[in-house]
ModelCIF file with pLDDT and N, C-alpha, C, O atoms, coordinates in Angstrom:
data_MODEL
#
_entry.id   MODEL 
#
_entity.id                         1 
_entity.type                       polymer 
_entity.pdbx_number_of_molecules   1 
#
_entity_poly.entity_id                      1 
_entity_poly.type                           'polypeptide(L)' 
_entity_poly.nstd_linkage                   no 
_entity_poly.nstd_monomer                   no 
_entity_poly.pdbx_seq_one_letter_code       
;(UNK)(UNK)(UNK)(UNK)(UNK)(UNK)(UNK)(UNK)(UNK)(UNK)(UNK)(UNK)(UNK)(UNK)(UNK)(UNK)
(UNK)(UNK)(UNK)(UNK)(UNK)(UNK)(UNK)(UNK)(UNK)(UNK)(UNK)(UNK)(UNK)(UNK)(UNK)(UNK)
(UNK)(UNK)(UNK)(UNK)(UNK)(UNK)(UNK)(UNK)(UNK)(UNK)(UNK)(UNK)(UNK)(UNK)(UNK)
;
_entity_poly.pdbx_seq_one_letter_code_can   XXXXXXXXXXXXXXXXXXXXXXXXXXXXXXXXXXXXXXXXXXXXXXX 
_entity_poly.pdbx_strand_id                 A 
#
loop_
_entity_poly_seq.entity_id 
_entity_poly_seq.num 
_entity_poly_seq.mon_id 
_entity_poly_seq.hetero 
1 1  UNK n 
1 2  UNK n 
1 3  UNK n 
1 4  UNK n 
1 5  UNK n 
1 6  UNK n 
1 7  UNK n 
1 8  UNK n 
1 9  UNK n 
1 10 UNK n 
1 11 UNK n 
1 12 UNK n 
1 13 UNK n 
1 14 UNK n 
1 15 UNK n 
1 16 UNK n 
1 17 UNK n 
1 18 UNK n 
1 19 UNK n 
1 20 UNK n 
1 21 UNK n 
1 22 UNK n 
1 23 UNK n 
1 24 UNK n 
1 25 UNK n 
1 26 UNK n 
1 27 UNK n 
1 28 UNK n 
1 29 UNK n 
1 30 UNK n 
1 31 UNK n 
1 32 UNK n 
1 33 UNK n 
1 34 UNK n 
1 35 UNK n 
1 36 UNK n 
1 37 UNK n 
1 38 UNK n 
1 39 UNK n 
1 40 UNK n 
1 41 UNK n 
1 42 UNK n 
1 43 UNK n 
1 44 UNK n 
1 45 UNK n 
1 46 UNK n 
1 47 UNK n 
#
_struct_asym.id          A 
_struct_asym.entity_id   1 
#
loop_
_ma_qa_metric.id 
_ma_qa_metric.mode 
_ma_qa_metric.name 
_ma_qa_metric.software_group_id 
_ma_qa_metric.type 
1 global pLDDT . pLDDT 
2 local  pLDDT . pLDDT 
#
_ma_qa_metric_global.metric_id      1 
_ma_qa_metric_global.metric_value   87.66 
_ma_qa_metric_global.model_id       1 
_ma_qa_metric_global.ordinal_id     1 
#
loop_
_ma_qa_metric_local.label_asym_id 
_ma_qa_metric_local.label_comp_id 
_ma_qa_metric_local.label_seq_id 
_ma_qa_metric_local.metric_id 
_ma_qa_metric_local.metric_value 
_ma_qa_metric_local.model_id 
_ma_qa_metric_local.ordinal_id 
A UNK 1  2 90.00 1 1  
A UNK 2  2 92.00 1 2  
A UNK 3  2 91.00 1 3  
A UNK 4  2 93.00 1 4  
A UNK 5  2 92.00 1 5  
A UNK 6  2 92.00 1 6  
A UNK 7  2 95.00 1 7  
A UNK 8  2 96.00 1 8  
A UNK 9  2 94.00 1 9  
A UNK 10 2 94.00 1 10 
A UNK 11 2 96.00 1 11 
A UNK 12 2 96.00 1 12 
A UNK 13 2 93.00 1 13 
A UNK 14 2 92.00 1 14 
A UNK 15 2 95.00 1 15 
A UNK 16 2 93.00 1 16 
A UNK 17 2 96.00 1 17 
A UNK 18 2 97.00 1 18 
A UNK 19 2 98.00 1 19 
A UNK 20 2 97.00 1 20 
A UNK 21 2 96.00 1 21 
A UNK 22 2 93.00 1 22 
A UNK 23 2 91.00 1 23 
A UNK 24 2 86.00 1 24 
A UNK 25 2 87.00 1 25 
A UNK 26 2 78.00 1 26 
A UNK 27 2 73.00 1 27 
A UNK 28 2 61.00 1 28 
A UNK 29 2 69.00 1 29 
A UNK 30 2 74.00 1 30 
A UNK 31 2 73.00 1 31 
A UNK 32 2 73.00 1 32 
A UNK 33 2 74.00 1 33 
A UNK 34 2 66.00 1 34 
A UNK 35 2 67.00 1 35 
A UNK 36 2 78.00 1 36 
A UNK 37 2 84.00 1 37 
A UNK 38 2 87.00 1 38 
A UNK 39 2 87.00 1 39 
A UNK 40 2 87.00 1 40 
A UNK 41 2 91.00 1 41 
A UNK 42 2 92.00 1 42 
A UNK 43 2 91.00 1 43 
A UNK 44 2 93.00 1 44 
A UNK 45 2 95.00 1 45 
A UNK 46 2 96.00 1 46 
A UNK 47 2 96.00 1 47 
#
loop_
_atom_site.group_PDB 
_atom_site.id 
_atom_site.type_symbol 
_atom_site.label_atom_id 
_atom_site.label_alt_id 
_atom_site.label_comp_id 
_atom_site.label_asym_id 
_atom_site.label_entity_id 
_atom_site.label_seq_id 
_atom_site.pdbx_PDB_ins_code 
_atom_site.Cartn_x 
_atom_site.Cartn_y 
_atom_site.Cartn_z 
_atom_site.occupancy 
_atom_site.B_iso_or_equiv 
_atom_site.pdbx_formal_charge 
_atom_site.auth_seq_id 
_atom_site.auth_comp_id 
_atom_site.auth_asym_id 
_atom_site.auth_atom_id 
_atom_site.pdbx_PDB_model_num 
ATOM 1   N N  . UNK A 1 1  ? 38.217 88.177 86.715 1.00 90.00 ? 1  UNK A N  1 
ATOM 2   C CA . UNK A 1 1  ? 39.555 88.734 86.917 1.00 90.00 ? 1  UNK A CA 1 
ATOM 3   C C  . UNK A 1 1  ? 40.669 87.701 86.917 1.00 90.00 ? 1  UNK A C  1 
ATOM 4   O O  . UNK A 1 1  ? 41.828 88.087 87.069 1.00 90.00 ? 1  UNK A O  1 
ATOM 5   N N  . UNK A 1 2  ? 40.426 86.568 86.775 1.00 92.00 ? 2  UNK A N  1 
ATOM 6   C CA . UNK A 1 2  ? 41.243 85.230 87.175 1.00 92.00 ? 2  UNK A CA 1 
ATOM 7   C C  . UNK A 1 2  ? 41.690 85.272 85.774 1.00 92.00 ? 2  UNK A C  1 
ATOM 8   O O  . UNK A 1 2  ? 41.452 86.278 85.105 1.00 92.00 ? 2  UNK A O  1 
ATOM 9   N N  . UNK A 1 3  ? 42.422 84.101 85.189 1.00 91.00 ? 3  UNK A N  1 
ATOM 10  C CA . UNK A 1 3  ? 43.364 84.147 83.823 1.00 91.00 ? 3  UNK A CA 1 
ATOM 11  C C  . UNK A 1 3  ? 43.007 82.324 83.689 1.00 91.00 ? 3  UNK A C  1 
ATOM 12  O O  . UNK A 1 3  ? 43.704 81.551 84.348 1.00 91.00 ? 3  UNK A O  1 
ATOM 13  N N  . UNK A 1 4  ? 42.130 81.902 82.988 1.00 93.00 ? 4  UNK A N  1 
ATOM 14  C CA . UNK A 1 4  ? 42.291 80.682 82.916 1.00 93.00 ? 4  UNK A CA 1 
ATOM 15  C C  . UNK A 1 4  ? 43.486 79.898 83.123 1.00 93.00 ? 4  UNK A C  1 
ATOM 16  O O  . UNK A 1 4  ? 43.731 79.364 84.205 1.00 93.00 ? 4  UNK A O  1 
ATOM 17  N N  . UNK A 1 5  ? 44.401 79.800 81.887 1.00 92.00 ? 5  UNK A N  1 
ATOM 18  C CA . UNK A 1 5  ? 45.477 79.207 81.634 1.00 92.00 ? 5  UNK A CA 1 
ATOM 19  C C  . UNK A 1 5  ? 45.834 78.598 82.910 1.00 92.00 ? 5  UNK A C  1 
ATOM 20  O O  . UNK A 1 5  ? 45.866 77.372 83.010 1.00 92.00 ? 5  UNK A O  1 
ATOM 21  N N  . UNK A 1 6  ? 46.183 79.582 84.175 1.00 92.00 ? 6  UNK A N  1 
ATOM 22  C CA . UNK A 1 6  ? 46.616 79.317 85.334 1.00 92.00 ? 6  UNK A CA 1 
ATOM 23  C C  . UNK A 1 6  ? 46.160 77.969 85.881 1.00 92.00 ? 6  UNK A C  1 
ATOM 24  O O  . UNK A 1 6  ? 46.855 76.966 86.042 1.00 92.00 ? 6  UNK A O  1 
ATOM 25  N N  . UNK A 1 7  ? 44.782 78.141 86.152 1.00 95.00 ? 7  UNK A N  1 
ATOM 26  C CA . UNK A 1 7  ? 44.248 76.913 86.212 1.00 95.00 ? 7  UNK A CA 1 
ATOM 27  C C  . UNK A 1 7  ? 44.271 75.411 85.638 1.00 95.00 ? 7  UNK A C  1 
ATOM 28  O O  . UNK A 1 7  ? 44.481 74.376 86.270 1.00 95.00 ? 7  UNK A O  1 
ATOM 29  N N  . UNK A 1 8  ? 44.060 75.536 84.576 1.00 96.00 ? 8  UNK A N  1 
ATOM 30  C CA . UNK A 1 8  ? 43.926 74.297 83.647 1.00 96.00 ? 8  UNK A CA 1 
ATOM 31  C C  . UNK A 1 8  ? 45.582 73.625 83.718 1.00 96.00 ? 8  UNK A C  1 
ATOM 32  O O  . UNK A 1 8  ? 45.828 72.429 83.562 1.00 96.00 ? 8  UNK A O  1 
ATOM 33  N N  . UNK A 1 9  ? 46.648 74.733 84.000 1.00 94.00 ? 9  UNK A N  1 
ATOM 34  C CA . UNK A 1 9  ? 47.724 74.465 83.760 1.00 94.00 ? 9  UNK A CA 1 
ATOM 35  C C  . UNK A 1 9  ? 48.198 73.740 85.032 1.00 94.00 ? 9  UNK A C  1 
ATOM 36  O O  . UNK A 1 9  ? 48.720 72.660 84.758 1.00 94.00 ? 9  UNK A O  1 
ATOM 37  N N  . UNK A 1 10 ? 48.162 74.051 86.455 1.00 94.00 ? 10 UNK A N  1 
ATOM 38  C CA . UNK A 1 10 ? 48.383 73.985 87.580 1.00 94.00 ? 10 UNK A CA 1 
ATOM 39  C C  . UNK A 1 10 ? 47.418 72.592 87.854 1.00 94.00 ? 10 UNK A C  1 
ATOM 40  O O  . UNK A 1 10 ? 47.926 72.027 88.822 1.00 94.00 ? 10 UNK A O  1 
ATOM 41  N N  . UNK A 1 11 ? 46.757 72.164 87.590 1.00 96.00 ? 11 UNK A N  1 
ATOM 42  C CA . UNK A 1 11 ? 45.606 71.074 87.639 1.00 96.00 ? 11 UNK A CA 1 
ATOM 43  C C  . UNK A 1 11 ? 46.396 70.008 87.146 1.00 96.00 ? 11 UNK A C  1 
ATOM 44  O O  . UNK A 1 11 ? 46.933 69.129 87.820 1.00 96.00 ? 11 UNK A O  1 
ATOM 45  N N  . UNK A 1 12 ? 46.428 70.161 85.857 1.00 96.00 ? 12 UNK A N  1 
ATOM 46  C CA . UNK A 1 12 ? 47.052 69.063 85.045 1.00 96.00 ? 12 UNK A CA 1 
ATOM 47  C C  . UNK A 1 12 ? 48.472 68.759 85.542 1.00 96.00 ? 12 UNK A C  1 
ATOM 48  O O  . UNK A 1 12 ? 48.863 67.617 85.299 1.00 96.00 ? 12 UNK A O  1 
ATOM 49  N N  . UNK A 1 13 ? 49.348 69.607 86.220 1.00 93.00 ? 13 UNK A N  1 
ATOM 50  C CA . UNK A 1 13 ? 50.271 69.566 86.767 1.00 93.00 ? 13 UNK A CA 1 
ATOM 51  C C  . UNK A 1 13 ? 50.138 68.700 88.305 1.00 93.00 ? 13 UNK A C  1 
ATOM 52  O O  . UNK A 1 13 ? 50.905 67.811 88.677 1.00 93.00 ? 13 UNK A O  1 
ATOM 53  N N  . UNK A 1 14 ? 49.132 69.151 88.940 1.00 92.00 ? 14 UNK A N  1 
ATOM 54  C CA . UNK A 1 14 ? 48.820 68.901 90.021 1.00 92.00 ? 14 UNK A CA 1 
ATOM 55  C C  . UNK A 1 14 ? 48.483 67.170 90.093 1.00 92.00 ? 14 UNK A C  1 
ATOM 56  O O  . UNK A 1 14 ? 48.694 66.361 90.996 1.00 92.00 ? 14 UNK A O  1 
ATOM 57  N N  . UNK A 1 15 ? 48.030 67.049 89.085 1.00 95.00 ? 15 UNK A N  1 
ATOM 58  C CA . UNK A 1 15 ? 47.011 65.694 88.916 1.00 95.00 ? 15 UNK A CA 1 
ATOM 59  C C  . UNK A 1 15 ? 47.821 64.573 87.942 1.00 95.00 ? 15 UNK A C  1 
ATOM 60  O O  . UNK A 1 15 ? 47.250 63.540 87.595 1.00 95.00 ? 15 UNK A O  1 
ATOM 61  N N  . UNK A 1 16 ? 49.098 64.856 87.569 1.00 93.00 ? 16 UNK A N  1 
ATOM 62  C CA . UNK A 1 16 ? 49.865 64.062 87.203 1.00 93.00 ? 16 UNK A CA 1 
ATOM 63  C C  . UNK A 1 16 ? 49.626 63.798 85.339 1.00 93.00 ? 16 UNK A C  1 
ATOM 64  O O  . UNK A 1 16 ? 50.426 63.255 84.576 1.00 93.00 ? 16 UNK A O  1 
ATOM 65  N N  . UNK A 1 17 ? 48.348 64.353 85.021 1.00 96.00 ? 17 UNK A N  1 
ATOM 66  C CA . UNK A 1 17 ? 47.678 63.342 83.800 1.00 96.00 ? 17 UNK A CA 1 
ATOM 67  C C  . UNK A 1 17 ? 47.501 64.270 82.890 1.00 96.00 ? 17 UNK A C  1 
ATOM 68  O O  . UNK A 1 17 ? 47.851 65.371 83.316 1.00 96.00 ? 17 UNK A O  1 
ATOM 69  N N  . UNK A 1 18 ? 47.074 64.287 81.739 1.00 97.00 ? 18 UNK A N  1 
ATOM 70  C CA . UNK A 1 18 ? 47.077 64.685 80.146 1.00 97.00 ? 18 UNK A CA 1 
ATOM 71  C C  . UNK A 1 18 ? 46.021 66.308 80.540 1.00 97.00 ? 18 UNK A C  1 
ATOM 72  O O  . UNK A 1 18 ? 45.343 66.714 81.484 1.00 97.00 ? 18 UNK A O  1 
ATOM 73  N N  . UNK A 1 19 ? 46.483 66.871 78.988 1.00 98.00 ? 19 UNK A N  1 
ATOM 74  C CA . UNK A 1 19 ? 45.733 68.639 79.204 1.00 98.00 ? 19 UNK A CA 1 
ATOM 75  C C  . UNK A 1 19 ? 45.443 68.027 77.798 1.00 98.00 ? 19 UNK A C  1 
ATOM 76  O O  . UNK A 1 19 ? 46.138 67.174 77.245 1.00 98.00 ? 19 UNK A O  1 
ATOM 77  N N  . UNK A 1 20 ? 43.976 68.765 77.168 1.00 97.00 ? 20 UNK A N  1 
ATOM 78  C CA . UNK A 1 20 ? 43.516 69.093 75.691 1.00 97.00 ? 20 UNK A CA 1 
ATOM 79  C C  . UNK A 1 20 ? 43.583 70.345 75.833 1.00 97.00 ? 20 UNK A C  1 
ATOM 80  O O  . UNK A 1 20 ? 42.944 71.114 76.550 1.00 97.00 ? 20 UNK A O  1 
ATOM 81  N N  . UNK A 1 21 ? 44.299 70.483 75.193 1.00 96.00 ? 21 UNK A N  1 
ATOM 82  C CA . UNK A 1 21 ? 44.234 72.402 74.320 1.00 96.00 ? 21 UNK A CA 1 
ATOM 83  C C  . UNK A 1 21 ? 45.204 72.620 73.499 1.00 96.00 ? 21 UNK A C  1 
ATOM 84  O O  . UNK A 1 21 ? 46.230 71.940 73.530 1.00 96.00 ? 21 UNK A O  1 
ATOM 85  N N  . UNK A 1 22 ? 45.022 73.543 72.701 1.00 93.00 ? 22 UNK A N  1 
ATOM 86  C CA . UNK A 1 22 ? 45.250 73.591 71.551 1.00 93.00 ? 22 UNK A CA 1 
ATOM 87  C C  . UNK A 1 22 ? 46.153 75.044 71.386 1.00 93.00 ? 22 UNK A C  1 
ATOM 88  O O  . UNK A 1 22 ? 46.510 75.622 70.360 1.00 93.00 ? 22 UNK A O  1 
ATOM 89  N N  . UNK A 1 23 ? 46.367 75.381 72.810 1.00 91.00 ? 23 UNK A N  1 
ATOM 90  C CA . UNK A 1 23 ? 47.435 76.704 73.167 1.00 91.00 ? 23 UNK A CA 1 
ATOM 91  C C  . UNK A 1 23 ? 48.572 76.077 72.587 1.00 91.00 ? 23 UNK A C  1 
ATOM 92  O O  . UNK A 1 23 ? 48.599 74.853 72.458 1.00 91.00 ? 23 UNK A O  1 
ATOM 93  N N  . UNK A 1 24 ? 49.465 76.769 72.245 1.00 86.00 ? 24 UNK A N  1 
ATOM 94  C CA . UNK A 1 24 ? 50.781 76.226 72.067 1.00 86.00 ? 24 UNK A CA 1 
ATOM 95  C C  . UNK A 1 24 ? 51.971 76.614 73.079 1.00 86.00 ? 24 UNK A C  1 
ATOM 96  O O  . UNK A 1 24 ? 53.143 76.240 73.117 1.00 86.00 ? 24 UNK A O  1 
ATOM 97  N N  . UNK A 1 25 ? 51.064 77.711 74.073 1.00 87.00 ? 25 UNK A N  1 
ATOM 98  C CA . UNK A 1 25 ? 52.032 78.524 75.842 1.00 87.00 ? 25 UNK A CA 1 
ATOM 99  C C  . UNK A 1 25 ? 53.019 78.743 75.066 1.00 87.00 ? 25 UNK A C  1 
ATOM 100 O O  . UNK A 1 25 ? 54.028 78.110 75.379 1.00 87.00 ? 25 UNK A O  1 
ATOM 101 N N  . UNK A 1 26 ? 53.121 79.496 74.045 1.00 78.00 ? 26 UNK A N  1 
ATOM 102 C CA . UNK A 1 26 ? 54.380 80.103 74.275 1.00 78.00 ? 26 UNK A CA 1 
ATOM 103 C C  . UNK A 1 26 ? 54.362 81.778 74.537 1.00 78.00 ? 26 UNK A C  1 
ATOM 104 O O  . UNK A 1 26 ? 55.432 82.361 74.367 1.00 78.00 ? 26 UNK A O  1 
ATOM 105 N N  . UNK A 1 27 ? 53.354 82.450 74.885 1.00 73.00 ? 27 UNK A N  1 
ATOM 106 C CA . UNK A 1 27 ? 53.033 83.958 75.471 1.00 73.00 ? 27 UNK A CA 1 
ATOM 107 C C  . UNK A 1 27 ? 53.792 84.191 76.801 1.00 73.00 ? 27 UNK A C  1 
ATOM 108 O O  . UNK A 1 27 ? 53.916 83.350 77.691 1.00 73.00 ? 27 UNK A O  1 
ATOM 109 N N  . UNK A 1 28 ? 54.205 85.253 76.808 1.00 61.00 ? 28 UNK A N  1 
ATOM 110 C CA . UNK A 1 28 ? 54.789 85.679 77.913 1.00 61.00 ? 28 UNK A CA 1 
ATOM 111 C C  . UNK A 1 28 ? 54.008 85.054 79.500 1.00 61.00 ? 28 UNK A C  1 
ATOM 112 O O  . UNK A 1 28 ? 54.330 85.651 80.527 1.00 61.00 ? 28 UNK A O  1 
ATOM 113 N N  . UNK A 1 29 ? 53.366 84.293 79.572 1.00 69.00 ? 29 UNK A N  1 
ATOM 114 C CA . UNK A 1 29 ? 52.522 83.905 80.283 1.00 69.00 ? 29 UNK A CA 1 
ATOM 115 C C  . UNK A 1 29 ? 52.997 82.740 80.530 1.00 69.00 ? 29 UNK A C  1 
ATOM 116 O O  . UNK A 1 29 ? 52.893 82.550 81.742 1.00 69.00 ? 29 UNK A O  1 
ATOM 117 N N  . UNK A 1 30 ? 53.475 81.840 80.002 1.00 74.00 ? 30 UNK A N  1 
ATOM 118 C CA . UNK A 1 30 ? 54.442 80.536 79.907 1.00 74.00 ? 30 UNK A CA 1 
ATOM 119 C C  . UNK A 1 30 ? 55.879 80.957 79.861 1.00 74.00 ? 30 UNK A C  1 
ATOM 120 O O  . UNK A 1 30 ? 56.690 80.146 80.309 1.00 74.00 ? 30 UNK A O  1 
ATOM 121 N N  . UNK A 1 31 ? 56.219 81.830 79.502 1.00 73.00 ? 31 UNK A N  1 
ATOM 122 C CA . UNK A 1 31 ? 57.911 82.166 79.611 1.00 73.00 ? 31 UNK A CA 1 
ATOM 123 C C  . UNK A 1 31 ? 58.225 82.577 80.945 1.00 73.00 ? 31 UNK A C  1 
ATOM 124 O O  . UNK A 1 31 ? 59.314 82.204 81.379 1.00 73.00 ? 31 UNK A O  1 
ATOM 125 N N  . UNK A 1 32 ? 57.432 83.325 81.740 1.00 73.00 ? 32 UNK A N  1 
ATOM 126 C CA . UNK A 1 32 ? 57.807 83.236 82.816 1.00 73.00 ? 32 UNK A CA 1 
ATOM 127 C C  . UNK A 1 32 ? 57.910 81.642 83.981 1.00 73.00 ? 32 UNK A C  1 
ATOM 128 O O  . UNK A 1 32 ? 58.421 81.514 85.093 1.00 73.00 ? 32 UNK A O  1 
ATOM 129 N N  . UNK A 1 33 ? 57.250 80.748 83.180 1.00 74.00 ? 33 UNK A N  1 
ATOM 130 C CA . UNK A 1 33 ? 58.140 79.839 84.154 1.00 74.00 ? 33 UNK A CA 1 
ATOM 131 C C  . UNK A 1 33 ? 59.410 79.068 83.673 1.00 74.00 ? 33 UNK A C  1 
ATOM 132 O O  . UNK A 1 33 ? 59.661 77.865 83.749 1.00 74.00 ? 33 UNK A O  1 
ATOM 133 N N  . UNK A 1 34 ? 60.307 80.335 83.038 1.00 66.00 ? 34 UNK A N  1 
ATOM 134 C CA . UNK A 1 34 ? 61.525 80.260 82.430 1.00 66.00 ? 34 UNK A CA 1 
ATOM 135 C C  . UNK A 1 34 ? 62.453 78.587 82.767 1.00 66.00 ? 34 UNK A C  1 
ATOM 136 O O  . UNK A 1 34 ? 63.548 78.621 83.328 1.00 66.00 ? 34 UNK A O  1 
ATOM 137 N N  . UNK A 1 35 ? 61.910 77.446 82.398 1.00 67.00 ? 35 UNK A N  1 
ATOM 138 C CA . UNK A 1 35 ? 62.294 76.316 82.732 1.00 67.00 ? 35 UNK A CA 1 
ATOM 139 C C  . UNK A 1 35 ? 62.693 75.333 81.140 1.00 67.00 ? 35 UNK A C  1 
ATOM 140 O O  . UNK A 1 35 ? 61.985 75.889 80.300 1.00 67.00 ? 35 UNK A O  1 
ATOM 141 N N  . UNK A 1 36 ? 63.010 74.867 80.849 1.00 78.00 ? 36 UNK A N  1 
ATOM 142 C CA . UNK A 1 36 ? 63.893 74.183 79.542 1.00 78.00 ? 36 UNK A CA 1 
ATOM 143 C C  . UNK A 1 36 ? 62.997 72.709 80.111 1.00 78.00 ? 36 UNK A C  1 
ATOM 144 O O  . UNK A 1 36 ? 62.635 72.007 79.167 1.00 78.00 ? 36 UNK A O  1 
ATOM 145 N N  . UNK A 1 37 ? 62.672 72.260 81.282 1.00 84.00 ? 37 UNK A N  1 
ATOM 146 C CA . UNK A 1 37 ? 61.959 71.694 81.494 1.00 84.00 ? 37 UNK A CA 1 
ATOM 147 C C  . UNK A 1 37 ? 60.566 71.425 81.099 1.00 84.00 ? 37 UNK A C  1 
ATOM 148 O O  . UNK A 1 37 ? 60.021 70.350 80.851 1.00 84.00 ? 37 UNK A O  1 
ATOM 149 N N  . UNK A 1 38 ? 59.973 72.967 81.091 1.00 87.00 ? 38 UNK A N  1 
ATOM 150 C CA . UNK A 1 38 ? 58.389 73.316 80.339 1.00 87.00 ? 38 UNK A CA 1 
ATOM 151 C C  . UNK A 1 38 ? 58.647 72.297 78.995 1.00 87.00 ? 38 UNK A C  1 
ATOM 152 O O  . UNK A 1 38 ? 58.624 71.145 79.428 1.00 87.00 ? 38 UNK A O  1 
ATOM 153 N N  . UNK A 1 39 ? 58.803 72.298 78.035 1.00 87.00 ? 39 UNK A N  1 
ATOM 154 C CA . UNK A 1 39 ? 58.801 71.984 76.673 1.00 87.00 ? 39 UNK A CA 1 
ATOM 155 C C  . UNK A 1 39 ? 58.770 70.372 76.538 1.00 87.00 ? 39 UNK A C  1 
ATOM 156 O O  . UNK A 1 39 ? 58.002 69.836 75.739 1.00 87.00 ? 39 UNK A O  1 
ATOM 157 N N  . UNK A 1 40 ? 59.706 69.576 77.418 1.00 87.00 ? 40 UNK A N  1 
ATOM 158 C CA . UNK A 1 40 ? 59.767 68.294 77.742 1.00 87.00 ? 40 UNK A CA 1 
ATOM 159 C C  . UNK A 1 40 ? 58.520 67.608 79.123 1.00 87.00 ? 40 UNK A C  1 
ATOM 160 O O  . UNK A 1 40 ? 58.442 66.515 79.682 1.00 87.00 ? 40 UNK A O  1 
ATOM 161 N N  . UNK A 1 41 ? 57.896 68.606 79.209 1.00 91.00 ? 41 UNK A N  1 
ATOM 162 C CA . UNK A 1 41 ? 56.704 68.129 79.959 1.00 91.00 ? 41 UNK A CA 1 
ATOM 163 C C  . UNK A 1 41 ? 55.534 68.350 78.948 1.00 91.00 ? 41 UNK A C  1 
ATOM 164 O O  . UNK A 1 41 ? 54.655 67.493 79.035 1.00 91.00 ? 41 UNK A O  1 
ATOM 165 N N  . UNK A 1 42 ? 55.357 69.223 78.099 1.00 92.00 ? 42 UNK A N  1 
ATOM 166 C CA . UNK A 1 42 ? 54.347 69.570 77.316 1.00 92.00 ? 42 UNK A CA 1 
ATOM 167 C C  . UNK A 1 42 ? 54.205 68.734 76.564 1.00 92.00 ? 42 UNK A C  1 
ATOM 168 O O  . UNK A 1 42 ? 53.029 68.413 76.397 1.00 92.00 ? 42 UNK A O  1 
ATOM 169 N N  . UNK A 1 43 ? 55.286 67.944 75.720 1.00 91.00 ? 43 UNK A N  1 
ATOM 170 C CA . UNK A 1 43 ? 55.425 67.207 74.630 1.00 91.00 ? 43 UNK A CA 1 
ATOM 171 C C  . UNK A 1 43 ? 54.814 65.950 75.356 1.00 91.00 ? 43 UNK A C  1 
ATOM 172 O O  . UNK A 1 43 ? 53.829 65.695 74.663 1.00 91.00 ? 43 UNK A O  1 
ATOM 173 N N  . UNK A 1 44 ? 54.866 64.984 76.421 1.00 93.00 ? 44 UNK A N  1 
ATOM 174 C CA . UNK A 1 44 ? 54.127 64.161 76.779 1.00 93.00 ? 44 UNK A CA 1 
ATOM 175 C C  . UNK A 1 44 ? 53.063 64.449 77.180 1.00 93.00 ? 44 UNK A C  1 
ATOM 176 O O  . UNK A 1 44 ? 52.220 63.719 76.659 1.00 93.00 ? 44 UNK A O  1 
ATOM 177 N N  . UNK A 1 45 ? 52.557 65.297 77.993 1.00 95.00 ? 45 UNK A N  1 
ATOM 178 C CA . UNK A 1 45 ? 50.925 65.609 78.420 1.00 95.00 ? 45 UNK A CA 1 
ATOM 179 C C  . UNK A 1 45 ? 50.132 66.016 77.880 1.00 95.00 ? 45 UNK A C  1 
ATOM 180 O O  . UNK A 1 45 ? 49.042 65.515 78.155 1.00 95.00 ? 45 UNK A O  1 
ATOM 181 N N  . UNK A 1 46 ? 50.133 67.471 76.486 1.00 96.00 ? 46 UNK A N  1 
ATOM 182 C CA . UNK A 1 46 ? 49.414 67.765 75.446 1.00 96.00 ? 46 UNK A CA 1 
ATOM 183 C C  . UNK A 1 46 ? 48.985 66.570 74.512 1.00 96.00 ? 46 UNK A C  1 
ATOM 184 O O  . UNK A 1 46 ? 49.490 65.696 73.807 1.00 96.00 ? 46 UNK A O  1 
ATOM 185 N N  . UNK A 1 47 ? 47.506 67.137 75.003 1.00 96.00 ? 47 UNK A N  1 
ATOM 186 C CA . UNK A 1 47 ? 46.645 66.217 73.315 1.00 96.00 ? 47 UNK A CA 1 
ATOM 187 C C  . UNK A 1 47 ? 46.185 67.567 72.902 1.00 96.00 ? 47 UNK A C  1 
ATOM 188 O O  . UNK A 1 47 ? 45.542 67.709 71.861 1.00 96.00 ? 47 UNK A O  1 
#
């Protein structure tokens, strides 16, 4: 019943350091953390 994303996302956040995946978050699932910020954090931590 859980939603991955949440996880993997909140971790990597949590833990300061790099995510592998190959999502690109842009689903209504990432828009809700309606931030201009999201995009300039993704671009350094995504491999």
């Amino acid at each position: 019943g859980s939603n991955d994303d949440w996880y993997w996302l909140y971790a990597t956040v949590s833990c300061k350091c790099l995510l592998l995946t190959n999502d690109e978050m842009r689903d209504h699932l990432f828009q809700l953390l309606g931030s201009s910020f999201f995009p300039r954090w993704k671009e350094k931590h995504q491999i």
